[in-house]
C-alpha atoms as a PDB file:
ATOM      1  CA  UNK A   1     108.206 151.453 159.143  1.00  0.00           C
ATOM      2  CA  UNK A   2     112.322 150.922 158.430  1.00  0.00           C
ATOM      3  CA  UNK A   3     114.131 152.793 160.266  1.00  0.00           C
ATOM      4  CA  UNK A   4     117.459 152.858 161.998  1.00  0.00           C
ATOM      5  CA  UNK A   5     116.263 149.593 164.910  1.00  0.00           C
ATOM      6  CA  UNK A   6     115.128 147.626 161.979  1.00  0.00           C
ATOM      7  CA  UNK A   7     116.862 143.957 161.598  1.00  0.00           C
ATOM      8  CA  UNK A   8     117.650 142.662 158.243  1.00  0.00           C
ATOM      9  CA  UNK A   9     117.893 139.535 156.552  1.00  0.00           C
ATOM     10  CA  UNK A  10     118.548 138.094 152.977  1.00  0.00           C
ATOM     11  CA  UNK A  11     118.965 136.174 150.647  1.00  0.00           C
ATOM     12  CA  UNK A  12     122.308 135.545 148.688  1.00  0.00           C
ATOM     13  CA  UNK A  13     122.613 133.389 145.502  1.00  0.00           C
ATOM     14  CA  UNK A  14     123.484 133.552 141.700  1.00  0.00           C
ATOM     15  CA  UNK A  15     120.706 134.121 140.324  1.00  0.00           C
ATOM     16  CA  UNK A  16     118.590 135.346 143.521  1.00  0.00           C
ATOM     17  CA  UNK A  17     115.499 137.050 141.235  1.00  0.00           C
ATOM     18  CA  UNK A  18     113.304 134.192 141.018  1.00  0.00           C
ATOM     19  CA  UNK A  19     113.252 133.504 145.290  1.00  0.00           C
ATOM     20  CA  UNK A  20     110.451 133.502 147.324  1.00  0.00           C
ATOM     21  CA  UNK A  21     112.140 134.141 150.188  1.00  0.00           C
ATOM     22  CA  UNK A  22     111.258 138.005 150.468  1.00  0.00           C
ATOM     23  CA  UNK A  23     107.822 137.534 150.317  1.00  0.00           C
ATOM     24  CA  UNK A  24     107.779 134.324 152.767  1.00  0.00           C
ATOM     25  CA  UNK A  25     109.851 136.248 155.457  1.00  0.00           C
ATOM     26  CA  UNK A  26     108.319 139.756 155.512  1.00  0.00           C
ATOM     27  CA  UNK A  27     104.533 138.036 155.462  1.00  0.00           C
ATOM     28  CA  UNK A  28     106.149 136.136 158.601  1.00  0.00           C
ATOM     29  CA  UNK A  29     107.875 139.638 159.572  1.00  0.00           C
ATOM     30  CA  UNK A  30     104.893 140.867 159.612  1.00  0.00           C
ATOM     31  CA  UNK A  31     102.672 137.981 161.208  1.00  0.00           C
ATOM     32  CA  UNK A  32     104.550 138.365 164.270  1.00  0.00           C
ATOM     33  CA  UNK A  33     104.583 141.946 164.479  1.00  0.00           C
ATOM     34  CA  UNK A  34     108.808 142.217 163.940  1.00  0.00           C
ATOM     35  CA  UNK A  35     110.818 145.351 162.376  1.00  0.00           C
ATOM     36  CA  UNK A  36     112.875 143.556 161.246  1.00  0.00           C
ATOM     37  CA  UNK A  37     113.108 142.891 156.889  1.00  0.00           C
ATOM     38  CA  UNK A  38     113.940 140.580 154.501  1.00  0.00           C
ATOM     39  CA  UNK A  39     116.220 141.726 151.326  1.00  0.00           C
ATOM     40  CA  UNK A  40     117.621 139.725 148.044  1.00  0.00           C
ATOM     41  CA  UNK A  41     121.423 140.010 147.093  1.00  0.00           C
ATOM     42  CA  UNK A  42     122.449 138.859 143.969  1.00  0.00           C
ATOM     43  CA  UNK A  43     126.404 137.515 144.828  1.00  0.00           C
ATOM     44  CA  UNK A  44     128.516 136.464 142.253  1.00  0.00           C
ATOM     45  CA  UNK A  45     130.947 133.816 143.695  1.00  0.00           C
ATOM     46  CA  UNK A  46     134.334 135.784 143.541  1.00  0.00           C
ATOM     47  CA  UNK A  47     132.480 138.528 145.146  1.00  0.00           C
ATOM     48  CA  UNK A  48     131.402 136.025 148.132  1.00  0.00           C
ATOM     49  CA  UNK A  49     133.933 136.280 150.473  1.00  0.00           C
ATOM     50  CA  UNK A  50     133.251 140.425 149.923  1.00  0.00           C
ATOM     51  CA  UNK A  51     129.518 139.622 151.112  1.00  0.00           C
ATOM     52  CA  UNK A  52     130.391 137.841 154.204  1.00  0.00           C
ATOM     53  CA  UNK A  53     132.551 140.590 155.141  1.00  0.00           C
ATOM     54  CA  UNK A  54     129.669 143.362 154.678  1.00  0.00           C
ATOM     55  CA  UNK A  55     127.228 140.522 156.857  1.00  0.00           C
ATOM     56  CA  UNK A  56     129.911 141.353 159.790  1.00  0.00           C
ATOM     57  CA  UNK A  57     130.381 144.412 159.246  1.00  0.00           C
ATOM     58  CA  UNK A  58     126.209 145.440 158.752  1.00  0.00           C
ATOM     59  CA  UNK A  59     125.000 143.076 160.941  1.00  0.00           C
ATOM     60  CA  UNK A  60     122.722 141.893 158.835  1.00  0.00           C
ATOM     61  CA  UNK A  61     121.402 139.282 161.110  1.00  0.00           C
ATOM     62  CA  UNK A  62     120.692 136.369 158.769  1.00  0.00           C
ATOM     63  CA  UNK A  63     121.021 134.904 155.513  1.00  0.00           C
ATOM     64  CA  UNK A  64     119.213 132.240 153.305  1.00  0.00           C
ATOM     65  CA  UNK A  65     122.344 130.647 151.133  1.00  0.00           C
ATOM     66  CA  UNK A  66     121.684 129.281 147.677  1.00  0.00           C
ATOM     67  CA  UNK A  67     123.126 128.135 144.327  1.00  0.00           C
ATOM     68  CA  UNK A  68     126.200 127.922 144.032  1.00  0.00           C
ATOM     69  CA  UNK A  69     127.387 129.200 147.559  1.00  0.00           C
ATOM     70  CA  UNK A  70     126.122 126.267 149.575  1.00  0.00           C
ATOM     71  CA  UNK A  71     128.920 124.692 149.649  1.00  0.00           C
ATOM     72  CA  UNK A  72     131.751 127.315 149.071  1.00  0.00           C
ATOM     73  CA  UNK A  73     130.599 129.682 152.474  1.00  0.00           C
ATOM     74  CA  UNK A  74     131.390 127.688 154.970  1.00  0.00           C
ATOM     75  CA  UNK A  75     135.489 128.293 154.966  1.00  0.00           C
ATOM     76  CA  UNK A  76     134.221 132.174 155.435  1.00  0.00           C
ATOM     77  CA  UNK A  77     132.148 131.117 158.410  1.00  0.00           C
ATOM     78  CA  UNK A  78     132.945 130.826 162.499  1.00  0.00           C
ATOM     79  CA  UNK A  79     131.584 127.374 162.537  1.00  0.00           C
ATOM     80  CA  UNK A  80     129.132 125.303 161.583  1.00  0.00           C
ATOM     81  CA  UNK A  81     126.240 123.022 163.179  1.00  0.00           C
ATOM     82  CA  UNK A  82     126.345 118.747 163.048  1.00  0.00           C
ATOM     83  CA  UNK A  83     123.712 118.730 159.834  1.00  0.00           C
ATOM     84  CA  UNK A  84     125.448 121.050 158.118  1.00  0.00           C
ATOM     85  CA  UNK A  85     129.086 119.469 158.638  1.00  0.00           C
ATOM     86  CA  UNK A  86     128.305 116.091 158.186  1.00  0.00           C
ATOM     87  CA  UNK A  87     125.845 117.253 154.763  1.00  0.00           C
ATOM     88  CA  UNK A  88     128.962 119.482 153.649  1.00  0.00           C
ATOM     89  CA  UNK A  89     126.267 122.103 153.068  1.00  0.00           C
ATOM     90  CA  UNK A  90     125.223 125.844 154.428  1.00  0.00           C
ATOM     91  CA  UNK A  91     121.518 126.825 153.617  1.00  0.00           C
ATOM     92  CA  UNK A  92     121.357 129.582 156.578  1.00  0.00           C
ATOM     93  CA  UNK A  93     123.502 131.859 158.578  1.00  0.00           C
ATOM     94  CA  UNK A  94     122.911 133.332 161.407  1.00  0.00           C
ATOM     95  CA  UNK A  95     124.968 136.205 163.040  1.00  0.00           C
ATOM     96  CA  UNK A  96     125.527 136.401 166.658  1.00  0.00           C
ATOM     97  CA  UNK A  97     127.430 139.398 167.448  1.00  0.00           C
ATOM     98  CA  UNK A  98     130.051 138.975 164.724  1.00  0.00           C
ATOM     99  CA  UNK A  99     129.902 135.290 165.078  1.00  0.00           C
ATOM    100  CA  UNK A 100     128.736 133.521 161.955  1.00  0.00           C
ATOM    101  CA  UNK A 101     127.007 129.927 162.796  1.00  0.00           C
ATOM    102  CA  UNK A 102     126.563 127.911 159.380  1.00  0.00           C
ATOM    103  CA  UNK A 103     122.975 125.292 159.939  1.00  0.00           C
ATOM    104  CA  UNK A 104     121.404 123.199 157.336  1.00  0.00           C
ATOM    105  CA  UNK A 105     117.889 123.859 157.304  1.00  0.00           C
ATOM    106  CA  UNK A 106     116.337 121.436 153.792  1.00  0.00           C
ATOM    107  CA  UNK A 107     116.372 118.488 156.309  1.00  0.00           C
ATOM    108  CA  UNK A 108     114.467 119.669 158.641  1.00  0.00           C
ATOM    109  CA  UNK A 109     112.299 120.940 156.314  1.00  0.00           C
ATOM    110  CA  UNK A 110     111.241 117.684 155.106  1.00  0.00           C
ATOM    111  CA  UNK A 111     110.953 116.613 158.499  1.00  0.00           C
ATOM    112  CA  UNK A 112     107.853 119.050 159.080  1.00  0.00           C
ATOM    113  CA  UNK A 113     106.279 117.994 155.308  1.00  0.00           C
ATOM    114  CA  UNK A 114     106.632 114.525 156.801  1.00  0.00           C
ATOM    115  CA  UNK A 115     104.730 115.290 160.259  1.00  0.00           C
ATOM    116  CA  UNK A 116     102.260 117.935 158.937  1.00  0.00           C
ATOM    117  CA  UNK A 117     100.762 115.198 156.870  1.00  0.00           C
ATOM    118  CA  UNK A 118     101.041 112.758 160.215  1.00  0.00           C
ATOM    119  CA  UNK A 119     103.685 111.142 159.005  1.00  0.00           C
ATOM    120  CA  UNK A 120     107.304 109.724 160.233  1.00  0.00           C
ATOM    121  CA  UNK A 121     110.583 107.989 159.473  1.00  0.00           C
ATOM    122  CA  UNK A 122     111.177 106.619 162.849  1.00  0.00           C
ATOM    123  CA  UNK A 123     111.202 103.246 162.947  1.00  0.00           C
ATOM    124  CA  UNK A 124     110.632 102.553 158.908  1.00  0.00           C
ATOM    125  CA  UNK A 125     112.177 100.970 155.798  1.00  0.00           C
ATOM    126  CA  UNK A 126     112.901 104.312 154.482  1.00  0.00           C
ATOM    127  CA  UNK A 127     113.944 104.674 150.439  1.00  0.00           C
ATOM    128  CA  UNK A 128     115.663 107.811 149.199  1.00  0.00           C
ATOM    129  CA  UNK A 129     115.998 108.275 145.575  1.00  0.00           C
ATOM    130  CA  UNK A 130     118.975 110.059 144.543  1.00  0.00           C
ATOM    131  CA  UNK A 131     122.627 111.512 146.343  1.00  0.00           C
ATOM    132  CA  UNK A 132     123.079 114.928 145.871  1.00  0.00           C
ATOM    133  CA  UNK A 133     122.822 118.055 148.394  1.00  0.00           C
ATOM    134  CA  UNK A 134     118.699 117.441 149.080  1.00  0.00           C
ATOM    135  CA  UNK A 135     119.297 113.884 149.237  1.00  0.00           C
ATOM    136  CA  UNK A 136     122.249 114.427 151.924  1.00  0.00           C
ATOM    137  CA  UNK A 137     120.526 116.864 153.969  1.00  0.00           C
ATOM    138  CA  UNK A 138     117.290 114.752 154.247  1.00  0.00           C
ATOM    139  CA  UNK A 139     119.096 111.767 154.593  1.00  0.00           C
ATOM    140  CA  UNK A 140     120.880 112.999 157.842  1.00  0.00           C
ATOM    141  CA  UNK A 141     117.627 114.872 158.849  1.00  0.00           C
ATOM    142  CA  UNK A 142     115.955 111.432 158.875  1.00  0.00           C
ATOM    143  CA  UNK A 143     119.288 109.683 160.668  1.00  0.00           C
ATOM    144  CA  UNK A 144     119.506 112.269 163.555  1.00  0.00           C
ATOM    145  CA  UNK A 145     115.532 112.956 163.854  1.00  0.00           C
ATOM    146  CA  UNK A 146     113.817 109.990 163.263  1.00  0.00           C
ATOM    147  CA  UNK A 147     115.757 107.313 163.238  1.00  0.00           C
ATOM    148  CA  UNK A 148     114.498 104.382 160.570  1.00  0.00           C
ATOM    149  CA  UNK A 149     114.892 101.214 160.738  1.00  0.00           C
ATOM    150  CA  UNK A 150     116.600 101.399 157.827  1.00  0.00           C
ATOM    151  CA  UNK A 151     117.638 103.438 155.138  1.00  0.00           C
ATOM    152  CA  UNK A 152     118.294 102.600 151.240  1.00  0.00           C
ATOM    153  CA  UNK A 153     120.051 105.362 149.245  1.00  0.00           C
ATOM    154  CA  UNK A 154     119.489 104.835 145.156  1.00  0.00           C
ATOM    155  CA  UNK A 155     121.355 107.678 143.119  1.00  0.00           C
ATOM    156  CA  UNK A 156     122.908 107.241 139.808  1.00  0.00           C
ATOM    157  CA  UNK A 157     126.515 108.491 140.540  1.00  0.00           C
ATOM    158  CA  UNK A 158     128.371 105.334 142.192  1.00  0.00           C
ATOM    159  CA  UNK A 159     130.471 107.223 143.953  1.00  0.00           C
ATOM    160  CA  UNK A 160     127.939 109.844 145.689  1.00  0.00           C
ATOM    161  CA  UNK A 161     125.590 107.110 146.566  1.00  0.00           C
ATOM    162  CA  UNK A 162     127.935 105.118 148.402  1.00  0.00           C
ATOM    163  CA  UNK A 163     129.938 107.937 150.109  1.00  0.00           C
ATOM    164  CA  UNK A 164     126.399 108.951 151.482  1.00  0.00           C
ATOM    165  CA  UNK A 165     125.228 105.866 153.099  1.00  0.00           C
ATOM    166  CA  UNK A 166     128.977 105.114 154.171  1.00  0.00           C
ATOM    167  CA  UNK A 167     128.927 108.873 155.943  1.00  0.00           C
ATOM    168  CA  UNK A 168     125.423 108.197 157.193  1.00  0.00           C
ATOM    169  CA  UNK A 169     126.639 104.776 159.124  1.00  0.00           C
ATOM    170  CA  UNK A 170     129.837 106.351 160.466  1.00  0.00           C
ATOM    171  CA  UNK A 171     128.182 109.770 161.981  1.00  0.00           C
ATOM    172  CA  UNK A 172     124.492 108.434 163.115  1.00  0.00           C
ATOM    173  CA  UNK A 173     125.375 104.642 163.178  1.00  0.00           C
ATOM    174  CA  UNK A 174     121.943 103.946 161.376  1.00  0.00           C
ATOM    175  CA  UNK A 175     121.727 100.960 159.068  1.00  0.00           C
ATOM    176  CA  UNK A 176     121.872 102.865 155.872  1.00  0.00           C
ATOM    177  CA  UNK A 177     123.105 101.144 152.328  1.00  0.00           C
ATOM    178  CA  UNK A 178     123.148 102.433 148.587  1.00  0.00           C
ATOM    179  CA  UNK A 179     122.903 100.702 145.509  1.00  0.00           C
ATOM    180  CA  UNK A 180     121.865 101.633 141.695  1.00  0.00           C
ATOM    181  CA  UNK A 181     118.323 102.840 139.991  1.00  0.00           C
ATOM    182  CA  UNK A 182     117.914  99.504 138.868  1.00  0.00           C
ATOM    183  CA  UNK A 183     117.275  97.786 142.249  1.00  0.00           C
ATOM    184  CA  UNK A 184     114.267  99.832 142.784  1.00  0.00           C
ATOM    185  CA  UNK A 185     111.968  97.497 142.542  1.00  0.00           C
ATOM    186  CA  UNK A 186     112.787  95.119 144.770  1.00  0.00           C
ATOM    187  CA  UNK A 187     113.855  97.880 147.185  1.00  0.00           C
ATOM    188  CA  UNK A 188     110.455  99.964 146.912  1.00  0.00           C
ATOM    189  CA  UNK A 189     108.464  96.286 147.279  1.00  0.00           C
ATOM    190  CA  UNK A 190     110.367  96.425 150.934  1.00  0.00           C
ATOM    191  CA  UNK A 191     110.079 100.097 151.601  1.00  0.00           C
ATOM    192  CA  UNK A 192     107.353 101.542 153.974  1.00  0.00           C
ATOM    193  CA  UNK A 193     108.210 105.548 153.371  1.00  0.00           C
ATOM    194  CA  UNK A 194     109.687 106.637 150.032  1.00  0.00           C
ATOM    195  CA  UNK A 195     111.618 110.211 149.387  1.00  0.00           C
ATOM    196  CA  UNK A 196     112.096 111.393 146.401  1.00  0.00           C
ATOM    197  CA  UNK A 197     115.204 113.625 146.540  1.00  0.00           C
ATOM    198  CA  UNK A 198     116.272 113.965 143.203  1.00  0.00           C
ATOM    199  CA  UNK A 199     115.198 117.192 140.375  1.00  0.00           C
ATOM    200  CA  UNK A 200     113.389 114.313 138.606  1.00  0.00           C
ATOM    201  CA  UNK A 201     109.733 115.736 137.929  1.00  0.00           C
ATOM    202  CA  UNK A 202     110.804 119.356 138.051  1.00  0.00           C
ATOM    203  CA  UNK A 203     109.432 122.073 136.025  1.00  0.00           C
ATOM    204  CA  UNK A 204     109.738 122.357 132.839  1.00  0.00           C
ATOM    205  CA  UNK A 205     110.059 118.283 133.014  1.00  0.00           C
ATOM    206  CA  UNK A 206     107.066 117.897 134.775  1.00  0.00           C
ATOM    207  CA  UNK A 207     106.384 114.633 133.151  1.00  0.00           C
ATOM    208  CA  UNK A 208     108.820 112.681 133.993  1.00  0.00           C
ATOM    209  CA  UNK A 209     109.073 110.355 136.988  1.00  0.00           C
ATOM    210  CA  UNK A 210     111.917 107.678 138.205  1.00  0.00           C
ATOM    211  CA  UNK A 211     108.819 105.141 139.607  1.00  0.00           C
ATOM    212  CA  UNK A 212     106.497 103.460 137.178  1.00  0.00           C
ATOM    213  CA  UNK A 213     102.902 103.723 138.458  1.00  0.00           C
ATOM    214  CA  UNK A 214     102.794  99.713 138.975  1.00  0.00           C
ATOM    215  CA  UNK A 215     105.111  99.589 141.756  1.00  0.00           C
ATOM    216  CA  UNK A 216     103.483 101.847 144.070  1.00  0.00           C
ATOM    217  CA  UNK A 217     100.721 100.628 146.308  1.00  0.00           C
ATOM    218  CA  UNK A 218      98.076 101.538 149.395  1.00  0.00           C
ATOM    219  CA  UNK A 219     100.136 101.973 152.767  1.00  0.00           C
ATOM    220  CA  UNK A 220     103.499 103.464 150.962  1.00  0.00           C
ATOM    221  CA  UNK A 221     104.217 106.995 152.100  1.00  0.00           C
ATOM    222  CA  UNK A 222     106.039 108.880 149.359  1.00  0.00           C
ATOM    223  CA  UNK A 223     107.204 112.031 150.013  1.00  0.00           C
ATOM    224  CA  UNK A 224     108.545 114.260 146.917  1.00  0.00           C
ATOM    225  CA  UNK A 225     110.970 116.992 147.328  1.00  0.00           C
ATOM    226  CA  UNK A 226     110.082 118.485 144.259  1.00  0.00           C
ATOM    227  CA  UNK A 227     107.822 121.344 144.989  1.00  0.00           C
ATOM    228  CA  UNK A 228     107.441 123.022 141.632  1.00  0.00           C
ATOM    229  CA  UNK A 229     104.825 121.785 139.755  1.00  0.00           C
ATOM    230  CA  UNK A 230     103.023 121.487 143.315  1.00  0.00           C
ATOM    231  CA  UNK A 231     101.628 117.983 142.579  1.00  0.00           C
ATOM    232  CA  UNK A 232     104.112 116.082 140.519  1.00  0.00           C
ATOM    233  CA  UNK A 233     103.909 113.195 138.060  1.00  0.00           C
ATOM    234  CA  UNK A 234     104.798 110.964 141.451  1.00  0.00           C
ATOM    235  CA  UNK A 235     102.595 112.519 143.335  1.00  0.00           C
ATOM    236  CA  UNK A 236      99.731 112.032 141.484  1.00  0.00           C
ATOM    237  CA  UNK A 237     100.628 108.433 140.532  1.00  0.00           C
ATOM    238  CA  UNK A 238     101.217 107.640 144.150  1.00  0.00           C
ATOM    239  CA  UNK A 239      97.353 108.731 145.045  1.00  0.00           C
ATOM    240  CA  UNK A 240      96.349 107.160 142.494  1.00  0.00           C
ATOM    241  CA  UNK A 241      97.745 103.918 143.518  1.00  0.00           C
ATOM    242  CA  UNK A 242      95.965 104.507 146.885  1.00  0.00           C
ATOM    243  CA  UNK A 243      99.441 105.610 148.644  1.00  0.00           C
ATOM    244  CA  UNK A 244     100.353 108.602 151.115  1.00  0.00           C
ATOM    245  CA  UNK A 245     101.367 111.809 148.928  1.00  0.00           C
ATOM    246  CA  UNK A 246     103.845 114.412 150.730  1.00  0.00           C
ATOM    247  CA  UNK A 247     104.019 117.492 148.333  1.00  0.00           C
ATOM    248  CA  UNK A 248     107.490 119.635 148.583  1.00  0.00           C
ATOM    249  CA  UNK A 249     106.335 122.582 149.388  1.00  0.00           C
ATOM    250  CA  UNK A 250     106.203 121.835 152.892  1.00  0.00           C
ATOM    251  CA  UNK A 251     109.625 120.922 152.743  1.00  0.00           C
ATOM    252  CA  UNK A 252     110.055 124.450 151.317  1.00  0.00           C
ATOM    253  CA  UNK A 253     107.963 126.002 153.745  1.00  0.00           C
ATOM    254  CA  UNK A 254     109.665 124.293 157.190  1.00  0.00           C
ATOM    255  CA  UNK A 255     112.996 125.048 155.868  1.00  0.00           C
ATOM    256  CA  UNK A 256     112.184 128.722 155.994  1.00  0.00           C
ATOM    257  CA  UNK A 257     109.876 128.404 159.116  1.00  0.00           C
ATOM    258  CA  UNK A 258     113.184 127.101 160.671  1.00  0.00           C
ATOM    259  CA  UNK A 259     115.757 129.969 159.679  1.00  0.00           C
ATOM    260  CA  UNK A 260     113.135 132.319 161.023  1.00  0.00           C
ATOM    261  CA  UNK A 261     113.439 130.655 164.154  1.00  0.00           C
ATOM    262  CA  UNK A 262     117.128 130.059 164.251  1.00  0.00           C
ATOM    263  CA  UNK A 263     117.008 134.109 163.721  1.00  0.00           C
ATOM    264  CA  UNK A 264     114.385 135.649 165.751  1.00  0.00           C
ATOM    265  CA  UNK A 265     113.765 132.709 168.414  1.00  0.00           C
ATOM    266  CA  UNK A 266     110.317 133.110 168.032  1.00  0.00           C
ATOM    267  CA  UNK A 267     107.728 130.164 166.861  1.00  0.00           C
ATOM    268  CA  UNK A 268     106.688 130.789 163.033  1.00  0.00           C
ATOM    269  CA  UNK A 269     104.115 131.961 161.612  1.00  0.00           C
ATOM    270  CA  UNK A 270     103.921 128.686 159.573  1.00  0.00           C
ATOM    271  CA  UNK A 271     100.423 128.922 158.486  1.00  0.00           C
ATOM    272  CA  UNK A 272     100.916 132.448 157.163  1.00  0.00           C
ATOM    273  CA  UNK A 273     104.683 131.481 155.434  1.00  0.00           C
ATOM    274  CA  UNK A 274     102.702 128.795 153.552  1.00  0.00           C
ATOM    275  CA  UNK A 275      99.947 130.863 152.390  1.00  0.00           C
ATOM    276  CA  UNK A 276     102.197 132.874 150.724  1.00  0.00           C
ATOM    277  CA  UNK A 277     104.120 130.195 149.165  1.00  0.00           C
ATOM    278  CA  UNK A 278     101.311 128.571 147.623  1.00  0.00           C
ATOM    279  CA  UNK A 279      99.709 131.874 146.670  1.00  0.00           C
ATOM    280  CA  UNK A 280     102.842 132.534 144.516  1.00  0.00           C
ATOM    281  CA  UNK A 281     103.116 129.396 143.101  1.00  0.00           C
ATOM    282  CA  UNK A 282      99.390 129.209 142.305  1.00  0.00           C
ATOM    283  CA  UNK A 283     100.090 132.259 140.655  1.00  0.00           C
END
């Protein structure tokens, strides 16, 4: 039951009604026998810098950060860890006596997807499709964690693409390069692990896809961050074709399996967090 010793965590974005993160934490709450709850706070972004205030002032333990305050919280924090400096992005807060510690969690995420389906970067041709936030925190996930071989970036914005794999040579010192859509081909023909970071395939777009059927193959691990519908157009191709299919949601799931941990130092209840992912989604 709440009462005065119970912990609480949350969830800030604009628009926060549609998260799962409520229902993922308090089953995980729950699972491991914690008072401690999760909450959802819808935050406008003028009122931001007002929220982090009343996290300091609560001590509301942790937060889950999403649209659009990724990127503008972390002036308003203490500090912040490697992933999230060098991805320029905040997904999770945790407070430690007043002291607000900034981590990006997405990469890591897709780290466990990778592993729960006995899979790995580390010492791959890895291809990443697209440059944006996902792209940059799987990217350095992948640089840090498991190291590749190397690492292609593809992305349609010139200048994104390029600052990423420049960033991602000067911080890990990995051999990572970036080009346009249009040299997928001969890049996927080369690549042993594909990740597809962009909203490509998303709902309501489900049928869309940025790699025609014919160039995927047996042996190929592709890996799609996408995690609503649960089996994308990619997905599906990709099995087709005889490859490895990753589905996002365990990129969802080990994100949020990692801010518990980051907040409670306790292992997660990962089985039990997924369950209730895929129940909702299923839904």
């Amino acid at each position: 039951m709440i009462g005065a010793k119970t912990r609480v965590c949350a969830v800030i974005g604009d628009p926060v009604e549609h998260s799962l993160s409520p229902a993922i934490h308090n089953a995980a709450f729950e699972a491991r026998g914690l008072d401690w709850v999760y909450v959802a706070f819808r935050v406008s972004p003028e009122r931001l810098p007002a929220a982090i205030g009343g996290m300091r002032a609560l001590g509301i333990r942790g937060l889950s950060v999403t649209i659009p305050h990724k990127v503008a919280i972390i002036p308003l924090l203490d500090r912040v860890d490697d992933l999230a400096r060098w991805t320029g992005s905040v997904n999770t807060v945790a407070n430690d006596g007043g002291l607000l510690t900034g981590h990006s969690t997405d990469g890591r995420g897709a780290l466990a997807a990778l592993r729960g389906a006995g899979e790995s970067c580390g010492g791959r041709r890895v291809l990443v499709l697209g440059s944006g936030g996902a792209a940059r925190a799987i990217s350095f996930a992948v640089a840090r964690e498991t190291p590749p071989a190397s690492l292609e970036i593809l992305g349609i914005v010139p200048e994104e693409r390029e600052r990423l794999a420049r960033d991602l040579v000067e911080k890990t010192g990995i051999a990572a390069v970036a080009g346009p859509m249009d040299r997928l081909p001969g890049a996927l023909e080369g690549a042993e692990v594909l990740i597809q970071a962009s909203p490509v395939g998303m709902h309501p777009k489900v049928d869309e896809t940025l790699v025609p059927r014919r160039l995927l193959r047996p042996g190929l691990v592709v890996f799609d961050a996408v995690y609503t519908p649960l089996r994308t157009r990619l997905l599906r191709e990709a099995e087709e074709a005889g490859a490895k299919a990753v589905p996002g949601v365990g990129m969802f799931v080990g994100q949020a399996a990692a801010q518990f941990e980051l907040w409670t130092g306790e292992d997660a209840p990962v089985r039990v967090m997924e369950e209730v992912v895929l129940a909702r989604l299923r839904g």
